[in-house]
N, C-alpha and C. Protein backbone atom coordinates (compact mmCIF):
# COMPACT_ATOMS: atom_id res chain seq x y z
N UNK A 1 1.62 -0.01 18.04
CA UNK A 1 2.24 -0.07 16.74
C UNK A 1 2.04 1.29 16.06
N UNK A 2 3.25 1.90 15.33
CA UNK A 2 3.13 2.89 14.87
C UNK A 2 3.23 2.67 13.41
N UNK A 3 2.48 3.81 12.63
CA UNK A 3 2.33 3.65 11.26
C UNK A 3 3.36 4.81 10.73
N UNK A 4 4.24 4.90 10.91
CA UNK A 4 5.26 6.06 9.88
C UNK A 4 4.50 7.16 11.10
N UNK A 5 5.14 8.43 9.36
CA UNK A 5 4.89 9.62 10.08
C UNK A 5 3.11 9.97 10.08
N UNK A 6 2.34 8.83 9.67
CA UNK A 6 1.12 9.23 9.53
C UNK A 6 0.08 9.73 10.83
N UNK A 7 0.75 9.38 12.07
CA UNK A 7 0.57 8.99 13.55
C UNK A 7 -0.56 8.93 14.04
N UNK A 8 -0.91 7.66 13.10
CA UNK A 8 -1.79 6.42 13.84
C UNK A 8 -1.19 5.64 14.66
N UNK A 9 -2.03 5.90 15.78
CA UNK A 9 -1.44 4.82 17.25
C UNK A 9 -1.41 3.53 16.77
N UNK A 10 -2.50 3.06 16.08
CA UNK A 10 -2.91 1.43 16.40
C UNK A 10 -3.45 1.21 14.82
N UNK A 11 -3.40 -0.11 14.48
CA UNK A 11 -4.40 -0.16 13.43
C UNK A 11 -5.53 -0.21 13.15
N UNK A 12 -6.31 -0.42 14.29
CA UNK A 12 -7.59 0.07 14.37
C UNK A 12 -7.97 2.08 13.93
N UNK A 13 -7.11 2.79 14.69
CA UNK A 13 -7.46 4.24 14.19
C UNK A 13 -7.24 4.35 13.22
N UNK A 14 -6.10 3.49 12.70
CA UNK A 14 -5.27 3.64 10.58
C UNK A 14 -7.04 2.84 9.94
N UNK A 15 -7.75 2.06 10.41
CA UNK A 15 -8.98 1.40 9.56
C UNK A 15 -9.84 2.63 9.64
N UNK A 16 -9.98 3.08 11.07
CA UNK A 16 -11.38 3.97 10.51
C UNK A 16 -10.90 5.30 9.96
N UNK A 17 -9.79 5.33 9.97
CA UNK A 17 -9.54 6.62 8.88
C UNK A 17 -9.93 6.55 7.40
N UNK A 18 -9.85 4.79 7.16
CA UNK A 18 -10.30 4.36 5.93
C UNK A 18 -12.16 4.85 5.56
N UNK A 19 -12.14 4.85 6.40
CA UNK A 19 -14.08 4.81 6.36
C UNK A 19 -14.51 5.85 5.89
N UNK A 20 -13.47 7.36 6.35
CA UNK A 20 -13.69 8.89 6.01
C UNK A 20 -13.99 8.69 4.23
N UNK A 21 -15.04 8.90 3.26
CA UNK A 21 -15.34 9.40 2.59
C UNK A 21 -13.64 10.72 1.83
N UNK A 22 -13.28 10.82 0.98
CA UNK A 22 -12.25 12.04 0.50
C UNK A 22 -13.36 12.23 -0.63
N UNK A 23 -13.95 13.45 -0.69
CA UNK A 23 -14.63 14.72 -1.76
C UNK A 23 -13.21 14.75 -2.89
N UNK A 24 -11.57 14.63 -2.21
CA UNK A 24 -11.25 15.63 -3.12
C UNK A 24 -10.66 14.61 -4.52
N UNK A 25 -10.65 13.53 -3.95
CA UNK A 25 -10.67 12.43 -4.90
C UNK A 25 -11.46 11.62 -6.01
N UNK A 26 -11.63 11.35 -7.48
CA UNK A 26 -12.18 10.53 -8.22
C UNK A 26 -11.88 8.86 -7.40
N UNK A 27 -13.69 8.33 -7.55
CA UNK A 27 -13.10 7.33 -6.71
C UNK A 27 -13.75 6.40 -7.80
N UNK A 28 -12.82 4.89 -8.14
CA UNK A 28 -14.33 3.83 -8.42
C UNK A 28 -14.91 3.70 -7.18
N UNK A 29 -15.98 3.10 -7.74
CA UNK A 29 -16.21 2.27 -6.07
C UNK A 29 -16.27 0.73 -6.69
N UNK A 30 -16.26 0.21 -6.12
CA UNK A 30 -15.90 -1.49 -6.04
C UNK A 30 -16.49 -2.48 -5.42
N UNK A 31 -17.66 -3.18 -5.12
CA UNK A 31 -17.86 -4.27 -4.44
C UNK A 31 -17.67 -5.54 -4.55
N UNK A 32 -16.79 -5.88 -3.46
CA UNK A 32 -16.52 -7.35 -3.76
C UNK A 32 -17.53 -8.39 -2.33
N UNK A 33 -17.72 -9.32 -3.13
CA UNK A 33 -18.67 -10.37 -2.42
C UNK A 33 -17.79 -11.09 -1.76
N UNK A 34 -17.69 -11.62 -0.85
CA UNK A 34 -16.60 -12.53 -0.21
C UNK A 34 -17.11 -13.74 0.33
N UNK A 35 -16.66 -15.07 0.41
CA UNK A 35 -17.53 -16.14 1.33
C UNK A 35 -17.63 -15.97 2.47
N UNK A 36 -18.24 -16.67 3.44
CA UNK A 36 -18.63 -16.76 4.85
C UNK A 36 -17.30 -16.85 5.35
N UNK A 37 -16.25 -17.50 5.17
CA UNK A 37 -15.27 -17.95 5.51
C UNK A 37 -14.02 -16.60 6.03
N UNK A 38 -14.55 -15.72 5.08
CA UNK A 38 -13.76 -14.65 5.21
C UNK A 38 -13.59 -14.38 6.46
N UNK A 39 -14.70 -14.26 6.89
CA UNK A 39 -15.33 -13.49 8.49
C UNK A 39 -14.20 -13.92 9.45
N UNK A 40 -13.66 -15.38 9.34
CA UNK A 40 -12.90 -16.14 10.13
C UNK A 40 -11.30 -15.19 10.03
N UNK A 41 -10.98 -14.23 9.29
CA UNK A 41 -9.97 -13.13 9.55
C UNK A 41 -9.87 -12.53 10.24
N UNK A 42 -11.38 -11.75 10.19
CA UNK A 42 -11.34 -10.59 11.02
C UNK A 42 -11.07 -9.67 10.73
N UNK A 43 -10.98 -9.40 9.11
CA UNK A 43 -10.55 -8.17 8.45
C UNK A 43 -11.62 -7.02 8.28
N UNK A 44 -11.15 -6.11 8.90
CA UNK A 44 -12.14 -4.98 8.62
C UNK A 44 -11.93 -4.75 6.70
N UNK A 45 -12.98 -3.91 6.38
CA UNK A 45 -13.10 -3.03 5.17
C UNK A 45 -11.48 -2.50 4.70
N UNK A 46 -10.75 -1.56 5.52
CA UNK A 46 -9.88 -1.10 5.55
C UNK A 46 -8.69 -2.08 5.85
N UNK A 47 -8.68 -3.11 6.15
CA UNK A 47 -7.81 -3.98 6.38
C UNK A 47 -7.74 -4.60 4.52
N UNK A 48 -8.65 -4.69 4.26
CA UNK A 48 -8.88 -5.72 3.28
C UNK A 48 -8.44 -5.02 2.04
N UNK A 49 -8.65 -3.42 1.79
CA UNK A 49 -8.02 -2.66 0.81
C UNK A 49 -6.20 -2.83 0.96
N UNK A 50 -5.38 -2.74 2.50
CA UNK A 50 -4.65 -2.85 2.11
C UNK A 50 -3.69 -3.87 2.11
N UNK A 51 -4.63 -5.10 2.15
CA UNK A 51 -4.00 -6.61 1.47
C UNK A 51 -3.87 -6.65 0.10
N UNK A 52 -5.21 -5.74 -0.43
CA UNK A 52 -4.89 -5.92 -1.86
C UNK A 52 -3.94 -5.26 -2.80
N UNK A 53 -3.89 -3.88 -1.81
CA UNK A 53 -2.91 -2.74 -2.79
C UNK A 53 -1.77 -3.76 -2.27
N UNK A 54 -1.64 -4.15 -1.72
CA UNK A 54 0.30 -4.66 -1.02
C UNK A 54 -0.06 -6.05 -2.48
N UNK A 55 -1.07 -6.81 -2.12
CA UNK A 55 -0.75 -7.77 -3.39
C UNK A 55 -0.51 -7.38 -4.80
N UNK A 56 -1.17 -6.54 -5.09
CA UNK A 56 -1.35 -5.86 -6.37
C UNK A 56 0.53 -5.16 -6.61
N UNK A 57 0.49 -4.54 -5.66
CA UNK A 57 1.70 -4.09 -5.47
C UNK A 57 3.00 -5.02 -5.40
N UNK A 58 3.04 -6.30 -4.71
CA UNK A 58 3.75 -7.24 -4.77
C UNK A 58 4.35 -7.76 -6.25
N UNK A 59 2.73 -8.13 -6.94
CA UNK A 59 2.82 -8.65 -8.23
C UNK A 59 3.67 -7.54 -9.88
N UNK A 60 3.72 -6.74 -9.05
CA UNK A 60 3.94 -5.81 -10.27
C UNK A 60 2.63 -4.87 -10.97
N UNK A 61 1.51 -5.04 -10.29
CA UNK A 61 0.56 -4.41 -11.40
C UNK A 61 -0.08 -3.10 -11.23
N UNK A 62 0.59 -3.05 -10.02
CA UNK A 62 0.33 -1.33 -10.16
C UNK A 62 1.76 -0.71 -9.32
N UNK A 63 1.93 0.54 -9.22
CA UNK A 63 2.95 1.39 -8.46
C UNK A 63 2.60 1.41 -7.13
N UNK A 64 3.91 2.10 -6.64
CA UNK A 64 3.65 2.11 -5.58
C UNK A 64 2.81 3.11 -4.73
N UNK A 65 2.81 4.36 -5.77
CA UNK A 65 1.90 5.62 -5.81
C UNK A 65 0.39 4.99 -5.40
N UNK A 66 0.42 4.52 -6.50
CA UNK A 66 -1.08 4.06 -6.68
C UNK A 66 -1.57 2.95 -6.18
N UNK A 67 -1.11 2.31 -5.21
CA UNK A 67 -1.25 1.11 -4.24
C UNK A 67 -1.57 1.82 -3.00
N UNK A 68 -0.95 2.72 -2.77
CA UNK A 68 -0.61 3.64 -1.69
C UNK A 68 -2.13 4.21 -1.90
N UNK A 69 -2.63 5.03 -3.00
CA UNK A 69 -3.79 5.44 -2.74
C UNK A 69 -5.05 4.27 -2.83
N UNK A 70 -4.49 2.92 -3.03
CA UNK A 70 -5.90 2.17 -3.28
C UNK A 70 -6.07 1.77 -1.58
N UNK A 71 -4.59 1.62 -0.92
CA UNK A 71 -4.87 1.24 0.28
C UNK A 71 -5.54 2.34 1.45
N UNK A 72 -5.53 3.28 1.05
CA UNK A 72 -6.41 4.77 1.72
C UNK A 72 -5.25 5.51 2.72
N UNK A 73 -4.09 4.66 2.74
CA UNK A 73 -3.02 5.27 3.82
C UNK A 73 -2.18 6.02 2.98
N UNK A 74 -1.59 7.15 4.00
CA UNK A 74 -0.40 7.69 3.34
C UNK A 74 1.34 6.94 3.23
N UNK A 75 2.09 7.65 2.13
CA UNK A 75 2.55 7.24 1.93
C UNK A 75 3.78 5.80 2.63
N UNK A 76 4.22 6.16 3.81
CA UNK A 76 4.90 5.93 5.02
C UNK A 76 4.46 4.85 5.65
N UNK A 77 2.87 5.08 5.41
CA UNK A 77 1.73 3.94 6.11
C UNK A 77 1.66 2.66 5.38
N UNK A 78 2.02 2.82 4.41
CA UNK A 78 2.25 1.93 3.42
C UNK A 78 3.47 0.93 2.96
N UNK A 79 4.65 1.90 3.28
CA UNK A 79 5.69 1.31 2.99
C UNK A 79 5.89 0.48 4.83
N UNK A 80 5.29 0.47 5.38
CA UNK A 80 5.35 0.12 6.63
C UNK A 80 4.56 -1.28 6.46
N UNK A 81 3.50 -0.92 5.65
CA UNK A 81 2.58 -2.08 5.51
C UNK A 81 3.11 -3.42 4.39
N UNK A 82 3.58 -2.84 3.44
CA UNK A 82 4.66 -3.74 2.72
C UNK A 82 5.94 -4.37 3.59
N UNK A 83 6.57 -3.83 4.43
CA UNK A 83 7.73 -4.19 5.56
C UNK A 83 7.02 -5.17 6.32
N UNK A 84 6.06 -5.04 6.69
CA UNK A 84 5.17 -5.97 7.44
C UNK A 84 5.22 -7.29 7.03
N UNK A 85 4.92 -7.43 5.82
CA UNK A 85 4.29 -8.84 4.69
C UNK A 85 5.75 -8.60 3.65
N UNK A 86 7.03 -8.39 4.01
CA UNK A 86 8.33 -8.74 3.72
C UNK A 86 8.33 -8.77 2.31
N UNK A 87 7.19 -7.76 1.83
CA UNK A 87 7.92 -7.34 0.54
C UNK A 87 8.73 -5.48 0.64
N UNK A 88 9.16 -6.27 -0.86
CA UNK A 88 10.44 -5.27 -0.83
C UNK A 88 9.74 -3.70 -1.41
N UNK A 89 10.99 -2.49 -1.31
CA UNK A 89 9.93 -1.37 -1.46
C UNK A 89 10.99 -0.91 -2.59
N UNK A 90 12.00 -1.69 -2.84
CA UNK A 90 13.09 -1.85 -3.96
C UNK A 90 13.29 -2.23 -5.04
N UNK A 91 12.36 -2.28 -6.57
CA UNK A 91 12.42 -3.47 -7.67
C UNK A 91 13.21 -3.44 -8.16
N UNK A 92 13.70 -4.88 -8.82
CA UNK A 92 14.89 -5.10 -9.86
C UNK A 92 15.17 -3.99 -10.55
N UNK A 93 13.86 -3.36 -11.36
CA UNK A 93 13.78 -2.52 -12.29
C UNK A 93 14.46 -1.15 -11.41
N UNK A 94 14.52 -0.48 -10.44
CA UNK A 94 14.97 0.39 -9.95
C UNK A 94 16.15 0.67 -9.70
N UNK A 95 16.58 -0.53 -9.14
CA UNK A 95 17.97 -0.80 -9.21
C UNK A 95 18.90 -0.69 -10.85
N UNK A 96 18.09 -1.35 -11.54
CA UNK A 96 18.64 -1.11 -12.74
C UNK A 96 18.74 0.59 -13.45
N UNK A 97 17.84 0.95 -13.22
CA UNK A 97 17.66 2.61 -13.66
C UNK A 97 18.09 3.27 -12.72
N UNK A 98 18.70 2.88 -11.70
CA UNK A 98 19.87 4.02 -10.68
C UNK A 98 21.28 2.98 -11.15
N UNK A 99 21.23 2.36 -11.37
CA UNK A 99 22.50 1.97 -11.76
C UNK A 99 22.84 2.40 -13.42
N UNK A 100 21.98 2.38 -14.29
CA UNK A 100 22.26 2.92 -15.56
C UNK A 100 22.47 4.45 -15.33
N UNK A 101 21.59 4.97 -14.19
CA UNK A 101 21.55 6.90 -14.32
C UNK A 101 23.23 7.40 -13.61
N UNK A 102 23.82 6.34 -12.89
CA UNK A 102 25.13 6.54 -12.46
C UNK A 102 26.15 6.37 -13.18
N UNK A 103 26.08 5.29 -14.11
CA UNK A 103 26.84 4.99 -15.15
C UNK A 103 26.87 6.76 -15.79
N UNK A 104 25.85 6.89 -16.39
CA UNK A 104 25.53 8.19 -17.19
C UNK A 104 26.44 9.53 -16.51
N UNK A 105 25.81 9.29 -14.98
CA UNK A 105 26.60 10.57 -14.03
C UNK A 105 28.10 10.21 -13.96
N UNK A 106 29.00 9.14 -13.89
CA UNK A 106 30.08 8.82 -13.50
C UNK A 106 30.68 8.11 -14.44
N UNK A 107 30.65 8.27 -15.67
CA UNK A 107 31.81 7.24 -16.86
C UNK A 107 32.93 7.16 -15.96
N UNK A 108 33.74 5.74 -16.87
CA UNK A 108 34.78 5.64 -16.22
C UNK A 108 35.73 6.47 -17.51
């Protein structure tokens, strides 16, 4: 499985890229507690960031910029990862503001 142009072979090499520490970034850090039950996934660390940026991202509550950096992948890696879990990389709202910015470019 390929991840975009990021060229990670597998998703295993796309997780431990997650693990690398970035200096050049402000980071929170975050711990979340999870039940026993979790384990029964199989989700690595890096798996589990980008269930959440894609949910977070799903719901509306953050961009896609910034989903993209909560999930630790680049951009491509991401919109791949949303294609995956059949959300869209298209919102209502976008459509609407290329359709108003054409109106603007093209009166009738």
């Amino acid at each position: 499985m390929t991840y975009g142009a990021s060229g990670y072979r597998n998703r295993q090499a796309l997780c431990e890229s997650l693990t690398q520490p970035d200096s050049s970034v402000n980071l929170l850090r975050v711990t979340l507690t999870l039940p026993d039950t979790i384990e029964n996934f199989r989700l690595t660390p890096g798996e589990v960031r980008i269930e959440l940026a894609c949910a977070l991202y799903a719901r509306g509550l953050i961009g896609r910029a910034g989903a993209t950096e909560l999930a630790g992948v680049d951009f491509f890696a991401f919109q791949h990862a949303l294609g995956e879990r059949g959300i869209s990389i298209v919102t209502e709202q976008m459509l609407e503001d290329d359709l108003a910015s054409l109106k603007v470019l093209f009166p009738r």
